[in-house]
N, C-alpha and C. Protein backbone atom coordinates (compact mmCIF):
# COMPACT_ATOMS: atom_id res chain seq x y z
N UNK A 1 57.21 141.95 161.99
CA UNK A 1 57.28 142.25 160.58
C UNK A 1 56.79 141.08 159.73
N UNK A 2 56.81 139.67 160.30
CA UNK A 2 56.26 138.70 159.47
C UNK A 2 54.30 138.81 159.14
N UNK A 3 54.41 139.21 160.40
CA UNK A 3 52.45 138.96 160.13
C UNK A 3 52.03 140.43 160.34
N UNK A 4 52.74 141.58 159.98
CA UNK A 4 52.09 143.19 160.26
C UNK A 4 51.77 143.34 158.47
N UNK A 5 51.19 144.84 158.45
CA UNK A 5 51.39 144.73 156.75
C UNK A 5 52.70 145.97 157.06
N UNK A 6 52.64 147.58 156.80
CA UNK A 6 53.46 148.33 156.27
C UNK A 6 54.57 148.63 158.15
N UNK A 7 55.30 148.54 157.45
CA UNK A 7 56.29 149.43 158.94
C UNK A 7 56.77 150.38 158.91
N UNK A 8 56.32 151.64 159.70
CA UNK A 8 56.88 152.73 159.47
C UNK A 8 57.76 153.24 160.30
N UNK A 9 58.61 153.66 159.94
CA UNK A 9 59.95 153.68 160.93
C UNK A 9 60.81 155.39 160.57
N UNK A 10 61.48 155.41 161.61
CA UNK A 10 62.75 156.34 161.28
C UNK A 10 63.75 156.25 160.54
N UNK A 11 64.61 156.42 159.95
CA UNK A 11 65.85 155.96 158.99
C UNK A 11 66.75 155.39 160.14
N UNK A 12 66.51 156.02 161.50
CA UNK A 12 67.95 155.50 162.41
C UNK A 12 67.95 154.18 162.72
N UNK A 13 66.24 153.68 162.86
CA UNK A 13 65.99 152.79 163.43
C UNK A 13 66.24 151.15 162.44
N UNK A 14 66.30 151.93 160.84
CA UNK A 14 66.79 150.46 160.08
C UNK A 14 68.67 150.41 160.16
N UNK A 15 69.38 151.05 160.38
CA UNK A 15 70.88 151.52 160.35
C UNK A 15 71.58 149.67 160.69
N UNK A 16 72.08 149.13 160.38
CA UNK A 16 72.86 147.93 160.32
C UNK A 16 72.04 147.05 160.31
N UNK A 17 70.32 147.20 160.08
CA UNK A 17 69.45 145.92 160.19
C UNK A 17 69.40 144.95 159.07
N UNK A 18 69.58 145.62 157.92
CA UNK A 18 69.57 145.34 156.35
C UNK A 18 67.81 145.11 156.06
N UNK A 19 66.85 146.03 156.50
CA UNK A 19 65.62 146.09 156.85
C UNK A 19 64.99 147.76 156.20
N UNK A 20 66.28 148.63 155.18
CA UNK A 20 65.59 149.59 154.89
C UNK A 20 64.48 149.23 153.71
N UNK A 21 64.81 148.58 153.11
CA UNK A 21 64.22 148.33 151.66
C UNK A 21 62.78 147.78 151.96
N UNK A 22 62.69 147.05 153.55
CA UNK A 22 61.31 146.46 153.76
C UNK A 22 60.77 147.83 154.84
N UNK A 23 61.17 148.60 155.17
CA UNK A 23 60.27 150.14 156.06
C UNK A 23 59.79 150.80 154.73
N UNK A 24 59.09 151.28 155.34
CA UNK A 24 58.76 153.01 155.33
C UNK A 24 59.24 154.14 155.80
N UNK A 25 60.08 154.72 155.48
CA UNK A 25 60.38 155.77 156.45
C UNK A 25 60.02 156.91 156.65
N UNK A 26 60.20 157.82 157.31
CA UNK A 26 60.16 159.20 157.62
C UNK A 26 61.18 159.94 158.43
N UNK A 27 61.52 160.89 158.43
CA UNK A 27 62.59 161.56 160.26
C UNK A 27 61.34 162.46 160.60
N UNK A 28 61.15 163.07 160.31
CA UNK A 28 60.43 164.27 160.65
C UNK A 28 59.14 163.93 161.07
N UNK A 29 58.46 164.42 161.68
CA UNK A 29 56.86 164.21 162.68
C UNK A 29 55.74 164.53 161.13
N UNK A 30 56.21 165.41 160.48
CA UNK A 30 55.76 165.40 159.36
C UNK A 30 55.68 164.56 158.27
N UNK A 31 57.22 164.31 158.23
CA UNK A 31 57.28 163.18 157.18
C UNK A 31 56.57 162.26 157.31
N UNK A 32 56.70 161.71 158.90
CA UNK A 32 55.70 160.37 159.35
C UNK A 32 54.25 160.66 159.11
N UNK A 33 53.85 161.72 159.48
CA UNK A 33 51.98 161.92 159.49
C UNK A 33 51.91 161.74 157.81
N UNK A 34 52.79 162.35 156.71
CA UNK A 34 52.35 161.68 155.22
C UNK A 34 52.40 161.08 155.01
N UNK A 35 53.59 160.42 155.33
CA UNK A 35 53.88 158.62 155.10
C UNK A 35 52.51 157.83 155.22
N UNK A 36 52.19 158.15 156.79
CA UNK A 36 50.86 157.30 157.60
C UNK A 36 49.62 157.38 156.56
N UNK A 37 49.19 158.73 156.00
CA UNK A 37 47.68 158.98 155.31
C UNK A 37 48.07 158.23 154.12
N UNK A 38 49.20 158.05 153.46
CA UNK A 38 49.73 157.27 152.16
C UNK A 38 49.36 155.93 152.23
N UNK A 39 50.01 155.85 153.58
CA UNK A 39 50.15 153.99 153.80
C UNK A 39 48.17 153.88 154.24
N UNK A 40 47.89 154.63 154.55
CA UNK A 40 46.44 154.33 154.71
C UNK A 40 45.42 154.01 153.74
N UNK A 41 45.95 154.37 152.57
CA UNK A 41 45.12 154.26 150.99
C UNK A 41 45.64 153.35 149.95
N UNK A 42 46.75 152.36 150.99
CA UNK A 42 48.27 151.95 149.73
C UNK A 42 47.73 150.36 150.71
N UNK A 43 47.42 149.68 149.10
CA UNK A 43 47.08 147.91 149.29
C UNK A 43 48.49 147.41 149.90
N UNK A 44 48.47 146.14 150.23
CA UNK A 44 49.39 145.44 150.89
C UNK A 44 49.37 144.61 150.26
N UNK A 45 49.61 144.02 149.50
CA UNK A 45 49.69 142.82 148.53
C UNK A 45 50.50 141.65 148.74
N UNK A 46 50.10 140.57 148.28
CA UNK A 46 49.92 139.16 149.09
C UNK A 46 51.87 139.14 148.56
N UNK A 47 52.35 139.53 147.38
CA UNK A 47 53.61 140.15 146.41
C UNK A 47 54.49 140.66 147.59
N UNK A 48 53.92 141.43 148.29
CA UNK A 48 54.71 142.43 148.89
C UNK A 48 55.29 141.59 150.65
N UNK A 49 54.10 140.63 151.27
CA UNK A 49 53.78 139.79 151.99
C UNK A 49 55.21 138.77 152.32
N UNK A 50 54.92 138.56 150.12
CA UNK A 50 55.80 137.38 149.90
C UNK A 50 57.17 137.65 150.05
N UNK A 51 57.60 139.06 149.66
CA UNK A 51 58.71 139.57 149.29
C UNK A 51 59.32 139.75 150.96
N UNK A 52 58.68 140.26 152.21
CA UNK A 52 59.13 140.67 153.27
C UNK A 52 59.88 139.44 153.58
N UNK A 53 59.22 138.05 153.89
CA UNK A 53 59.22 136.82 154.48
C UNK A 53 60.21 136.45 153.31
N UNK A 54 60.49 136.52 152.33
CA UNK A 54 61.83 135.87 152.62
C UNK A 54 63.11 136.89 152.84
N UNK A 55 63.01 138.38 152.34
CA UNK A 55 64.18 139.04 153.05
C UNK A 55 64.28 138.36 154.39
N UNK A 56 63.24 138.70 155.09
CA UNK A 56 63.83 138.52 156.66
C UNK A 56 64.12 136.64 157.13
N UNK A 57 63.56 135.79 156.47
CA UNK A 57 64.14 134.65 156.48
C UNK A 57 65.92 134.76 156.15
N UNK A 58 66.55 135.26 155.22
CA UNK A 58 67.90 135.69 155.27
C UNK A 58 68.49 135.85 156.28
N UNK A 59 68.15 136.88 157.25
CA UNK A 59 68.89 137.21 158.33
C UNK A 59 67.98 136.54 159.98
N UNK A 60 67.12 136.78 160.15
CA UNK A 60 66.11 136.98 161.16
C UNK A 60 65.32 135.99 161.23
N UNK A 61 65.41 134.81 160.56
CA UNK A 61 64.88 133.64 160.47
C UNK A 61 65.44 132.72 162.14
N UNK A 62 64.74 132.28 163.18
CA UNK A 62 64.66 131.85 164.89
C UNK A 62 65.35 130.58 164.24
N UNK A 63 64.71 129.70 163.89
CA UNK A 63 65.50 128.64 163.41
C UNK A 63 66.51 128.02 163.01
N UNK A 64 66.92 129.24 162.27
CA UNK A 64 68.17 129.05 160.97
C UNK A 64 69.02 129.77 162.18
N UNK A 65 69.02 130.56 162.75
CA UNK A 65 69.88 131.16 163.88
C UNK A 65 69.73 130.25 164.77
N UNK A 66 69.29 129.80 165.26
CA UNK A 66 69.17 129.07 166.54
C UNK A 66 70.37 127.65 166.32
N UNK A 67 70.21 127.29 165.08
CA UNK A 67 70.80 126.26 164.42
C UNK A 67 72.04 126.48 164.21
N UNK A 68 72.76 128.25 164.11
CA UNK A 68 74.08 128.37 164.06
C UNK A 68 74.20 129.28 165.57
N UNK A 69 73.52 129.43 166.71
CA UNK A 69 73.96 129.15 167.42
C UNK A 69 74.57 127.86 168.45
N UNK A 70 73.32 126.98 168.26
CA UNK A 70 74.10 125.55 168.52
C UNK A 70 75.48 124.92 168.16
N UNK A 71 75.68 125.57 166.50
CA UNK A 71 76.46 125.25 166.23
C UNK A 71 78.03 125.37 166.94
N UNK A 72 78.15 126.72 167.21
CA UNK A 72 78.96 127.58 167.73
C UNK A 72 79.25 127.17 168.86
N UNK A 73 78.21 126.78 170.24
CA UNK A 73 78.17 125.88 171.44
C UNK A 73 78.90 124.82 170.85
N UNK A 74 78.48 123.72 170.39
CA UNK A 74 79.17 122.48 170.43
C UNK A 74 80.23 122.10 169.10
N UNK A 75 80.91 123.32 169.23
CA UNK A 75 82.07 122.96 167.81
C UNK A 75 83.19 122.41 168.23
N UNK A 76 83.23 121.10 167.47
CA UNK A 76 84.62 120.55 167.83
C UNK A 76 85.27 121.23 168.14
């Protein structure tokens, strides 16, 4: 999700991610094939780029996790 442009997904598949607001969704085989011809004519903007990378820095950031898993290992 950092370096893709649009993600299109199922509704089940964002469910506890805190990742709906950055999909696309669809349920239906239908829903998805409109979604897809939409997202095919729909810019990706450098805005939109900016906006993903830091939602997912919040949660999903390797670093910033990695850093409170260490933490957790070596706590007084």
């Amino acid at each position: 999700m950092y370096n893709g442009r649009f993600c299109l997904v199922n509704e089940a598949m964002t469910i506890g991610t805190s990742l709906e607001n950055l999909c696309e969704t669809g349920n239906t085989a239908e829903e998805l094939r409109a979604r897809l011809k939409d997202l095919f004519k729909k810019e990706f903007t450098i805005e939109e780029a900016h906006r993903r990378s830091e939602n997912l820095k919040v949660r999903y950031d390797n670093i910033v996790n990695g850093e409170k898993m260490v933490a957790l290992i070596y706590k007084p």
